[in-house]
C-alpha atoms as a PDB file:
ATOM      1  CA  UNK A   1       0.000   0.000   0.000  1.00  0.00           C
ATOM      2  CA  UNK A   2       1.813   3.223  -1.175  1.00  0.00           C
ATOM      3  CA  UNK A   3       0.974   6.017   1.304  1.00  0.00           C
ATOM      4  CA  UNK A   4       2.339   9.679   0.088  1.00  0.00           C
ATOM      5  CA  UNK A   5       5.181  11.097   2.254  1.00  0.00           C
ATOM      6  CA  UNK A   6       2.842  14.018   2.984  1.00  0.00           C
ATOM      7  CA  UNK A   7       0.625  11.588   5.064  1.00  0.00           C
ATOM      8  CA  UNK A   8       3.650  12.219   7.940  1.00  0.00           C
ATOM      9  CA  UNK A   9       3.127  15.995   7.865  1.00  0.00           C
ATOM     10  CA  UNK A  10      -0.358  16.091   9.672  1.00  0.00           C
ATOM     11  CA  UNK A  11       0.438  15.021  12.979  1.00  0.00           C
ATOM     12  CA  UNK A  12       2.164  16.292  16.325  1.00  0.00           C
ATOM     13  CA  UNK A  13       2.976  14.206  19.682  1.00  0.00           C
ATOM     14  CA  UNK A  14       1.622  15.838  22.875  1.00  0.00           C
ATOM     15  CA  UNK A  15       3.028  14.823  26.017  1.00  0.00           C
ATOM     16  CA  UNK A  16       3.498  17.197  29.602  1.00  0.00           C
ATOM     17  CA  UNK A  17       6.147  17.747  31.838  1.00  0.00           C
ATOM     18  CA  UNK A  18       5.989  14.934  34.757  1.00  0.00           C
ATOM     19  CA  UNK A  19       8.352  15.705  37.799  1.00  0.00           C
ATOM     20  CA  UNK A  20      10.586  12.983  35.907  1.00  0.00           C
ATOM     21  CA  UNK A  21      10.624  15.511  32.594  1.00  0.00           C
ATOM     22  CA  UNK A  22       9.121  15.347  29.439  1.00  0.00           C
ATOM     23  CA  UNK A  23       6.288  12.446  28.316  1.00  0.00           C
ATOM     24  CA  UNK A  24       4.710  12.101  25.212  1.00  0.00           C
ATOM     25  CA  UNK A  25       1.181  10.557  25.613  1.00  0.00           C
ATOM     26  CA  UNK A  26      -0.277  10.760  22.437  1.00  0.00           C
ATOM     27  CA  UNK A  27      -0.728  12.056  18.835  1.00  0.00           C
ATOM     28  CA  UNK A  28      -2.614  14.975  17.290  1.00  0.00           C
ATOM     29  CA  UNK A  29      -3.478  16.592  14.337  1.00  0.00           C
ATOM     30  CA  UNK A  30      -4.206  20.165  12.994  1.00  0.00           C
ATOM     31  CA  UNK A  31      -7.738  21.428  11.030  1.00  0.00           C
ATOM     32  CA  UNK A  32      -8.661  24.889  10.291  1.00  0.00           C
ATOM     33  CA  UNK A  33     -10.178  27.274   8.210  1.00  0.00           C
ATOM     34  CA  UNK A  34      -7.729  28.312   5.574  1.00  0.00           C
ATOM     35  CA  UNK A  35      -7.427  31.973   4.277  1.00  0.00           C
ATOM     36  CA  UNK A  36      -5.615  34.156   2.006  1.00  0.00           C
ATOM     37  CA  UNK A  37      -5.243  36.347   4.968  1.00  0.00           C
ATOM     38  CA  UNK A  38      -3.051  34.205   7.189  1.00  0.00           C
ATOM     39  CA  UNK A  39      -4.551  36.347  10.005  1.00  0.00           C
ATOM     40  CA  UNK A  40      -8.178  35.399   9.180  1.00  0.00           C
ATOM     41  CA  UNK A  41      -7.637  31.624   9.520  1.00  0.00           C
ATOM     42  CA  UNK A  42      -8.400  29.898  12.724  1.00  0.00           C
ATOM     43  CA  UNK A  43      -6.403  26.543  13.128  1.00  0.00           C
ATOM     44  CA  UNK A  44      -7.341  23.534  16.092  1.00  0.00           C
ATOM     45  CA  UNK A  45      -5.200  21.448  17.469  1.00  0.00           C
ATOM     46  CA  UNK A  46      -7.283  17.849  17.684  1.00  0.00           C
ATOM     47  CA  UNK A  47      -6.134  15.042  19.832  1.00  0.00           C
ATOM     48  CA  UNK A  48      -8.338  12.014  22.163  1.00  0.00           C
ATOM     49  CA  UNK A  49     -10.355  13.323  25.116  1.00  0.00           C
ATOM     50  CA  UNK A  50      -8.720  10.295  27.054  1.00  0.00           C
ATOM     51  CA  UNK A  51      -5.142  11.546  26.383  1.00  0.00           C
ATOM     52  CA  UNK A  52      -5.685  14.886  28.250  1.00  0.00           C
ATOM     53  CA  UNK A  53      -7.630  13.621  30.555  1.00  0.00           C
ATOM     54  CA  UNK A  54      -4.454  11.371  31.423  1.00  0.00           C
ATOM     55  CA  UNK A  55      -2.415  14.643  30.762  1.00  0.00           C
ATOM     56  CA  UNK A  56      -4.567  16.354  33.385  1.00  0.00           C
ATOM     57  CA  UNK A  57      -3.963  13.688  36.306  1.00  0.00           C
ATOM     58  CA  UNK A  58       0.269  13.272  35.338  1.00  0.00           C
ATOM     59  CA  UNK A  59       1.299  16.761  34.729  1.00  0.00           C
ATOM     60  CA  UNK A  60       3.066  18.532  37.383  1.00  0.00           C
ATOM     61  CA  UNK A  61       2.182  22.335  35.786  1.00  0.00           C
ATOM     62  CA  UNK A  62      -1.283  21.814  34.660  1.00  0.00           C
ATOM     63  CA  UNK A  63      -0.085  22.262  30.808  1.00  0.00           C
ATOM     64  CA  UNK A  64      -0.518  19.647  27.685  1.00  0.00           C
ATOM     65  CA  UNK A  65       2.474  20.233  25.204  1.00  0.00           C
ATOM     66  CA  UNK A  66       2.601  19.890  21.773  1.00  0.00           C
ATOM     67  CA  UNK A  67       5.782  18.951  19.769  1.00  0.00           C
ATOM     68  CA  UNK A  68       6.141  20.160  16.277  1.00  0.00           C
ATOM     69  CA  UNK A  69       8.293  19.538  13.316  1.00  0.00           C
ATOM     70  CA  UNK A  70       9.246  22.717  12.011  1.00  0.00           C
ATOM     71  CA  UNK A  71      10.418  23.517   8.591  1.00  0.00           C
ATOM     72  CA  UNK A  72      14.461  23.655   9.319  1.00  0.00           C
ATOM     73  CA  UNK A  73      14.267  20.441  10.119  1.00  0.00           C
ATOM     74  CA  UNK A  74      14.191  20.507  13.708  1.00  0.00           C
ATOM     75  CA  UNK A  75      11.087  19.812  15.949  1.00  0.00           C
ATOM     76  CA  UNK A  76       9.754  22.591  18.735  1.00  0.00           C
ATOM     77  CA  UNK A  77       7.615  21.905  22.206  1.00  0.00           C
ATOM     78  CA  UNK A  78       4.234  24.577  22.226  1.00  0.00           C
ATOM     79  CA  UNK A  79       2.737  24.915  25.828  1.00  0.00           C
ATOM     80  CA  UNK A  80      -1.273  25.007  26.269  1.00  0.00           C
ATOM     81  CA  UNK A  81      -3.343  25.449  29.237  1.00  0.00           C
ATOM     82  CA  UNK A  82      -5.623  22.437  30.268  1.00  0.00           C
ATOM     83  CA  UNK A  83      -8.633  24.657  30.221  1.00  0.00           C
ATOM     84  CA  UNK A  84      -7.555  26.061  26.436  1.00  0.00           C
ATOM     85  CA  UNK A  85      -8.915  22.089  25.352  1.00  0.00           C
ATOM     86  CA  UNK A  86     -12.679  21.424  25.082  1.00  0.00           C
ATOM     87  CA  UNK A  87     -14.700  18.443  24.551  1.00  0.00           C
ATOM     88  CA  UNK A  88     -18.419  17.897  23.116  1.00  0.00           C
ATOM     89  CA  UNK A  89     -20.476  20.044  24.896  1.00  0.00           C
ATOM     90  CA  UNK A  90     -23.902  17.570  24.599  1.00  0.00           C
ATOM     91  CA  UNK A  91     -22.193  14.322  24.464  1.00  0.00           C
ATOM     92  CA  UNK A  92     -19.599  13.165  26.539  1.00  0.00           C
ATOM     93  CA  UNK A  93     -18.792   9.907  25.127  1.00  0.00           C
ATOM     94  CA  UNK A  94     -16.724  12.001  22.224  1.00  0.00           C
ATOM     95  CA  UNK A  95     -13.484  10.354  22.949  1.00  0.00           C
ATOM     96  CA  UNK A  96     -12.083  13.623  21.219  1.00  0.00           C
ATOM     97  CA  UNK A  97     -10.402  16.985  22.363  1.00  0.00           C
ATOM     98  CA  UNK A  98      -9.746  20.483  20.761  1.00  0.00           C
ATOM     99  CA  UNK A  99      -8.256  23.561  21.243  1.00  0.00           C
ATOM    100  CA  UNK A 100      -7.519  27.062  19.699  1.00  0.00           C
ATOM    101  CA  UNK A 101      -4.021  27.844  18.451  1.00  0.00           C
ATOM    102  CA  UNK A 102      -1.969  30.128  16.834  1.00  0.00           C
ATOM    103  CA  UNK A 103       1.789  28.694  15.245  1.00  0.00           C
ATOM    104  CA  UNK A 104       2.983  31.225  13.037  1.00  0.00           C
ATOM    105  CA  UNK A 105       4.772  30.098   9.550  1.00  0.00           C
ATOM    106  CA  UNK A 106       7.850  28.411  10.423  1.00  0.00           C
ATOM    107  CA  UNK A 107       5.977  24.769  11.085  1.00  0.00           C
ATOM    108  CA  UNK A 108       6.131  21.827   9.073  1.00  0.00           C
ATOM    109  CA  UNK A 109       2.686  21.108   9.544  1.00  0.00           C
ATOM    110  CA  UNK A 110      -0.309  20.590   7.388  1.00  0.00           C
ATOM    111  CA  UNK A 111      -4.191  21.342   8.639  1.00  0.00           C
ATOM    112  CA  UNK A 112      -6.686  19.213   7.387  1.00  0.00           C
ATOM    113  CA  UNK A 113      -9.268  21.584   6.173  1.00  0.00           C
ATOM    114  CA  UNK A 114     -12.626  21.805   7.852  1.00  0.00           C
ATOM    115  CA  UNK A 115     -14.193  21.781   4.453  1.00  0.00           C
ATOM    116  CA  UNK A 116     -13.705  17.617   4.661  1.00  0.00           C
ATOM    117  CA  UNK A 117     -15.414  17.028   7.719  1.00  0.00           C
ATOM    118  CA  UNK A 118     -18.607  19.045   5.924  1.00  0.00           C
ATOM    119  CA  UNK A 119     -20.129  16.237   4.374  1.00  0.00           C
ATOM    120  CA  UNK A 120     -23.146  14.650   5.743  1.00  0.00           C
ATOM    121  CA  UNK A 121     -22.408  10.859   4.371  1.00  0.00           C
ATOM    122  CA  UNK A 122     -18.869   9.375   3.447  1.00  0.00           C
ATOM    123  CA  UNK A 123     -17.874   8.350  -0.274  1.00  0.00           C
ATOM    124  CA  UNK A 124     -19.442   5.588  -1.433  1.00  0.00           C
ATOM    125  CA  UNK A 125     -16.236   3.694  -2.172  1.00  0.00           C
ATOM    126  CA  UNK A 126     -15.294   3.582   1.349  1.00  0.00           C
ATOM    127  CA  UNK A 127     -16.431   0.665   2.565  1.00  0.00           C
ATOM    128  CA  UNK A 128     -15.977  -2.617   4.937  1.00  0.00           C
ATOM    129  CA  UNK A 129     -12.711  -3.639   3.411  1.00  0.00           C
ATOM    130  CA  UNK A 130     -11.729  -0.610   2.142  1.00  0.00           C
ATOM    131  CA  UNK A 131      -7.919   0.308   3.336  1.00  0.00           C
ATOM    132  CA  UNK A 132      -7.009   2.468   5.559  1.00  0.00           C
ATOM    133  CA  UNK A 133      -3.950   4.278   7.283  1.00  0.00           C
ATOM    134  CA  UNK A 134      -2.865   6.739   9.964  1.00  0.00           C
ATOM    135  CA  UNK A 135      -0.029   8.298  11.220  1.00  0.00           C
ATOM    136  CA  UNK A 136       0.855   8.263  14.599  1.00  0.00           C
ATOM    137  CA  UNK A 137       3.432   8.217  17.335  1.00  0.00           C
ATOM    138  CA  UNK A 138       5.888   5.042  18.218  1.00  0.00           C
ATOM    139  CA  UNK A 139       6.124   5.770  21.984  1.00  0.00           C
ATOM    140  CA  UNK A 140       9.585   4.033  22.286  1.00  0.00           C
ATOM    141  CA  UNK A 141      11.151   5.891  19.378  1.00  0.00           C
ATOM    142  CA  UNK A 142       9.343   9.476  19.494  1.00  0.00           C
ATOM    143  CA  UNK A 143      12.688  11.283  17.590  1.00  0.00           C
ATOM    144  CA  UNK A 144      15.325  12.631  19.458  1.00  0.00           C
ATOM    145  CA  UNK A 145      15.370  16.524  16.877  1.00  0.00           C
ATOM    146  CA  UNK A 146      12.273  15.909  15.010  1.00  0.00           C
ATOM    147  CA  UNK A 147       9.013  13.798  15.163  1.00  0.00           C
ATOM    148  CA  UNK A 148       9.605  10.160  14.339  1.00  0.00           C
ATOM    149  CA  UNK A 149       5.907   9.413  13.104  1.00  0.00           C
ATOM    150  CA  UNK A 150       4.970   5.544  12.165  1.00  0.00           C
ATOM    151  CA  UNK A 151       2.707   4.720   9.912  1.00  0.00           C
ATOM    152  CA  UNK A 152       0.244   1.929  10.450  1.00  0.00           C
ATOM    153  CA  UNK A 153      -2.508   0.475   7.844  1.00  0.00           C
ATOM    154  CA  UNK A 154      -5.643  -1.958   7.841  1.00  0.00           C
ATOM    155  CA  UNK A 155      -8.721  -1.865   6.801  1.00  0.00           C
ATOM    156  CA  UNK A 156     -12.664  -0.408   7.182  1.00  0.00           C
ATOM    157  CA  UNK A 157     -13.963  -3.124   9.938  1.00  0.00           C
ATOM    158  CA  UNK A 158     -17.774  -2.057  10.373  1.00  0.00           C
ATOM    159  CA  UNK A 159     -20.119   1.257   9.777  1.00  0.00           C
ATOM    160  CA  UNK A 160     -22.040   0.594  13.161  1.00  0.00           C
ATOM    161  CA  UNK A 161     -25.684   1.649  12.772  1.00  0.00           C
ATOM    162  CA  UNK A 162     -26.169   1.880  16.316  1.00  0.00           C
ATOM    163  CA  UNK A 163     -23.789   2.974  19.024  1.00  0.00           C
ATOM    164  CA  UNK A 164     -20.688   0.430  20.304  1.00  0.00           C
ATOM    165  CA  UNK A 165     -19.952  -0.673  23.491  1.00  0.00           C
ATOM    166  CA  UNK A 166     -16.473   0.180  24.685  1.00  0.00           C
ATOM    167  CA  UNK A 167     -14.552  -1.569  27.692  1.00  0.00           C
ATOM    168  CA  UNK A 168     -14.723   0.886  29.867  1.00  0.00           C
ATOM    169  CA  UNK A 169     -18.392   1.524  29.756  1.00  0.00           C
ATOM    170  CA  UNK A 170     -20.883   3.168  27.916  1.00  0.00           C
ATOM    171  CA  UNK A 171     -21.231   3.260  24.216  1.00  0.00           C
ATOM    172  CA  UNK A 172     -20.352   5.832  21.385  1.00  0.00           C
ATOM    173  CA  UNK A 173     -21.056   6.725  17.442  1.00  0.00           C
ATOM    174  CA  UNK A 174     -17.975   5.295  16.155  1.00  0.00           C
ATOM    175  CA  UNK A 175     -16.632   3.332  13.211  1.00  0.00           C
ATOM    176  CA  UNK A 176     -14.315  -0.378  13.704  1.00  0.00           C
ATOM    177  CA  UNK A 177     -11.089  -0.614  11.601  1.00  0.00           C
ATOM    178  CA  UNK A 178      -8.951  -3.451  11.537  1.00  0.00           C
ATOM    179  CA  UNK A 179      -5.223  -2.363  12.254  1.00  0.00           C
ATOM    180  CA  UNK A 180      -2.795  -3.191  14.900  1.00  0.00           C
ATOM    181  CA  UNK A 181      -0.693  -0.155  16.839  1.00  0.00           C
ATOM    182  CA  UNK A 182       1.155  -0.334  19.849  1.00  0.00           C
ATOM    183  CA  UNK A 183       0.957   3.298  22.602  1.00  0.00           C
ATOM    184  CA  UNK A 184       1.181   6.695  21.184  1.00  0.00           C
ATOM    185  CA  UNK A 185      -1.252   6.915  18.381  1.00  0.00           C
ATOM    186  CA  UNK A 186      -4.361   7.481  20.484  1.00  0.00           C
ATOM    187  CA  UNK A 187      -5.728  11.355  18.646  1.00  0.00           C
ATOM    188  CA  UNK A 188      -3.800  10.363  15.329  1.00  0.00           C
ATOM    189  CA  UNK A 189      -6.003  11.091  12.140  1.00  0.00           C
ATOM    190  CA  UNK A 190      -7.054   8.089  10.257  1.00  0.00           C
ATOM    191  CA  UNK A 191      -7.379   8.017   6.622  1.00  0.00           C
ATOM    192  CA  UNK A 192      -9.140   5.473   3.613  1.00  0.00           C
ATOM    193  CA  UNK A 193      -7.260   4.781   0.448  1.00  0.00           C
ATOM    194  CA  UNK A 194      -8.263   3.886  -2.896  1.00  0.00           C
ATOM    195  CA  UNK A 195      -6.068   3.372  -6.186  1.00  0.00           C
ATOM    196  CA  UNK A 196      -7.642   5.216  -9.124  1.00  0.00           C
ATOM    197  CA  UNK A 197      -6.732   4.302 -12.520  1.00  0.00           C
ATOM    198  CA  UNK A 198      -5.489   7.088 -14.546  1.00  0.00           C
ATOM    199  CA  UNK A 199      -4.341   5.207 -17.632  1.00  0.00           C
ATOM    200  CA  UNK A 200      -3.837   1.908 -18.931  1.00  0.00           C
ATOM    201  CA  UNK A 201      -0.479   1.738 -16.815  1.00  0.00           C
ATOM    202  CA  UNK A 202      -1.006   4.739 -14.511  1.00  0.00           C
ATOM    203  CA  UNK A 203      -2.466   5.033 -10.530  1.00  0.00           C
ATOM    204  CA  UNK A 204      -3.583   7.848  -8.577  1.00  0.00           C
ATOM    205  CA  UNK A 205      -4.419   7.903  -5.099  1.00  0.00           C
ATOM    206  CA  UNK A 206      -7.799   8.920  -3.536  1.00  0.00           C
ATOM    207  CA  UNK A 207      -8.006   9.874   0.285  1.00  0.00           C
ATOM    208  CA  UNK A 208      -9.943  10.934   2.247  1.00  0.00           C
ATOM    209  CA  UNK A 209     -10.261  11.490   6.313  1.00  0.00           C
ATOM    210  CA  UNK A 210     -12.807   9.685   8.286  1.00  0.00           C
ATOM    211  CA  UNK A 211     -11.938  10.354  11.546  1.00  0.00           C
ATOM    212  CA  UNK A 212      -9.732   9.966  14.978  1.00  0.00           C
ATOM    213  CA  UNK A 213      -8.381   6.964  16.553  1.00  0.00           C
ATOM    214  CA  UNK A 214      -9.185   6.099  20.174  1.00  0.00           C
ATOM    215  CA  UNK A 215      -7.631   2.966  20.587  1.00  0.00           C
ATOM    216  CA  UNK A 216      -7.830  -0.686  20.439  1.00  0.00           C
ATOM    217  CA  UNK A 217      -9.795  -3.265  22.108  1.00  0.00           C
ATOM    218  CA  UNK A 218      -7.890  -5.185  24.183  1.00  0.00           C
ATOM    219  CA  UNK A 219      -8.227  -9.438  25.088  1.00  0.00           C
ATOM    220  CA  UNK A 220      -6.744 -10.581  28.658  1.00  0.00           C
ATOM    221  CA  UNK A 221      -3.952 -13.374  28.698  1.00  0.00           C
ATOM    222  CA  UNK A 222      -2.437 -15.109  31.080  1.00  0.00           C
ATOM    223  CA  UNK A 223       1.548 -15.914  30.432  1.00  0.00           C
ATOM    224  CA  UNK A 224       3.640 -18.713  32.796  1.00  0.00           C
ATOM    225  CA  UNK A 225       6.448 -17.036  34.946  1.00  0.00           C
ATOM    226  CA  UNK A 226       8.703 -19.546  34.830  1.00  0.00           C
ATOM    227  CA  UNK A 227      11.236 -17.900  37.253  1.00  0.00           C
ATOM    228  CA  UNK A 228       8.016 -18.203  40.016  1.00  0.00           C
ATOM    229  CA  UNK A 229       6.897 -21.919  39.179  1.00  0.00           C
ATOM    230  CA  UNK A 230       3.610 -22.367  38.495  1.00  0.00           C
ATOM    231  CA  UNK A 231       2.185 -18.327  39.163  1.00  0.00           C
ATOM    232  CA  UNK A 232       0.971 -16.749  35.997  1.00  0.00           C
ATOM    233  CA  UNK A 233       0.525 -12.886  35.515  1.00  0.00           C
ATOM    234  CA  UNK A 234      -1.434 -11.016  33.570  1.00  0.00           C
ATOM    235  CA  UNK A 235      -0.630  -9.755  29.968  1.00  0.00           C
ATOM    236  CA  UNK A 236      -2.950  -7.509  27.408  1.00  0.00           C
ATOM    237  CA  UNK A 237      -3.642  -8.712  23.493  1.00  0.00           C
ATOM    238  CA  UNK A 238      -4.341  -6.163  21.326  1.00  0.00           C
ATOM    239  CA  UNK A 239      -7.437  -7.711  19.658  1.00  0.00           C
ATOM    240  CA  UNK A 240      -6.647  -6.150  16.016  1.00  0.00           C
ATOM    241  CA  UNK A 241      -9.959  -3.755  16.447  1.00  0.00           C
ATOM    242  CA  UNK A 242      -9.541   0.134  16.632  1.00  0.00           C
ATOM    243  CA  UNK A 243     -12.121   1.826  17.417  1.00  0.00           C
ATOM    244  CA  UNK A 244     -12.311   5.690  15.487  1.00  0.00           C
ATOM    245  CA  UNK A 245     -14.135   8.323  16.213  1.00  0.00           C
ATOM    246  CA  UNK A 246     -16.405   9.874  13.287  1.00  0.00           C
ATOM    247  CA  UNK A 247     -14.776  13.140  11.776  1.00  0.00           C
ATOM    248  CA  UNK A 248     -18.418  14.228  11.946  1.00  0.00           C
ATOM    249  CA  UNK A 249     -18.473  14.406  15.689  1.00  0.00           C
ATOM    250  CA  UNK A 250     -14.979  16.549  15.889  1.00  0.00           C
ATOM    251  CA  UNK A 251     -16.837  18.854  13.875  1.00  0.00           C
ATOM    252  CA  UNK A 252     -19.458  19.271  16.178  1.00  0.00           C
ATOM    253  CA  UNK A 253     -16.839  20.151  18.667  1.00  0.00           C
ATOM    254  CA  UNK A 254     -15.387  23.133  16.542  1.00  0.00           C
ATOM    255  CA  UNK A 255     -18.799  24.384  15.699  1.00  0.00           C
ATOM    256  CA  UNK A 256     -20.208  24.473  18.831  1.00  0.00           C
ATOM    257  CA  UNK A 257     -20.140  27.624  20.929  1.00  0.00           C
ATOM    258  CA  UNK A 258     -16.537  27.241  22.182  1.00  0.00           C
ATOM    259  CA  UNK A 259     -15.428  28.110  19.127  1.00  0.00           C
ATOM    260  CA  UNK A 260     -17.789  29.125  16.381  1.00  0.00           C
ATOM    261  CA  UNK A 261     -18.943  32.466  17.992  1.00  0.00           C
ATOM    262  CA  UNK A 262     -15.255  33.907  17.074  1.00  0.00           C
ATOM    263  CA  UNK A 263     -14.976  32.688  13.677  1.00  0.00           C
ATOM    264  CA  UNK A 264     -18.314  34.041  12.974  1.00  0.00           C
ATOM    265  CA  UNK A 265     -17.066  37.556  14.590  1.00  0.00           C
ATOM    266  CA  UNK A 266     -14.049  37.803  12.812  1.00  0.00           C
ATOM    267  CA  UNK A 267     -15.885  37.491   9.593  1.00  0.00           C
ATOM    268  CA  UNK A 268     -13.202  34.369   8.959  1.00  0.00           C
ATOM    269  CA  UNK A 269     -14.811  31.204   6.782  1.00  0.00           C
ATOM    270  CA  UNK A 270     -16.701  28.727   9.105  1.00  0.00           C
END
């Protein structure tokens, strides 16, 4: 599956500063309103509710950071507040987070514009089967001058048409992809691929963004400690099931009053 370099340019790792230094948590992503007046376009960071809540409860300042390849080739830490991130305001099983920012020019950093989360129904090609990638971060290589971002693939699992239940509780609007990932890409966008035949020996690529991952279901195990007889311990499968949250619902984050009001004030597109 051939995946354009560009794919790597949407995401950030966000992390906080733990009295041991620095962690990185999770992955995010950037959407916005583009503009021809650079000062007229409002930009979002997007990442998973879950990874600031576990921001929230680790940090020792009360900030979420946000590392960013920049265009010289290096990567630079951005502080935010906790309260600068807001979730859904009417449902509170949106396992996503968002918050206003401004980065200047110098990052190498592409927003996903909000134009592609404006459409009431998905393509028709995508489909159970249908692949699909995203970008994220590998939490035991994260890049020691610049974002190190992995790419992982699969496929379209299920188009629920009723809500999921999720292991901790509760249930959610959300679609199922087949993929495996390992910590880190909780927040990273996730994208469907099809090939598109531009000649008799030609391909083009068609993508298009479907939504956030949350994270994987999970199996229990039990593994033999041979070094303490015949006591086993506990271990965690990853099941091969990702669970993503609907670009639709992120939407409904950003155009909700948090944020819509000042768009609509500063005349900038909605």
């Amino acid at each position: 599956m051939y995946i354009a370099p560009d794919a790597r340019k949407n995401i950030f790792f966000v992390g906080f500063n733990s009295n041991d230094g620095q962690k990185w948590d999770g992955t995010g992503f950037l959407t916005g309103t583009p503009a021809v007046d650079p000062g007229q376009a409002f930009h979002y960071l997007v990442t998973a509710k879950h990874v600031i809540e576990q921001i929230a409860r680790g940090a020792a300042d009360g900030k979420v950071l946000i590392r960013i390849n920049m265009i010289d080739g290096t990567a630079e830490t951005f502080e935010t507040q906790l309260d600068q991130w807001k979730f859904h305001p009417e449902d509170s099983s949106v396992d996503a987070a968002v918050a206003p920012v401004a980065l200047g020019n110098r990052i190498d950093l592409k927003a996903l514009p909000l134009a592609l989360m404006r459409h009431n129904n998905l393509p028709s090609w995508i489909e159970p089967g249908t692949d699909i990638f995203f970008p994220g971060m590998f939490y035991r290589h994260v890049g020691a001058t610049q974002n190190q971002a992995l790419v992982r693939t699969g496929s379209v699992a299920a188009f629920p048409k009723e809500r999921i239940f999720i292991e901790h509780g509760g249930s959610m609007e959300a679609y199922l992809v087949e993929a495996r990932s390992i910590g880190g890409s909780s927040g990273s966008p996730v994208f469907a691929q099809r090939e598109t035949p531009t000649g008799r020996f030609s391909l083009d690529f068609e993508v298009y963004w479907i939504g956030l991952l949350l994270g994987h279901y999970k199996s229990p195990a039990r593994t033999r400690r041979e070094e303490a007889g015949d006591l086993f311990e506990e271990a965690w499968i990853n099941m091969g099931i990702a669970i993503v949250v609907p670009a639709k619902k992120i939407l409904e984050i950003i155009d909700g009053p948090d944020f819509r009001p000042a768009r609509l004030a500063a005349g900038a597109p909605t």
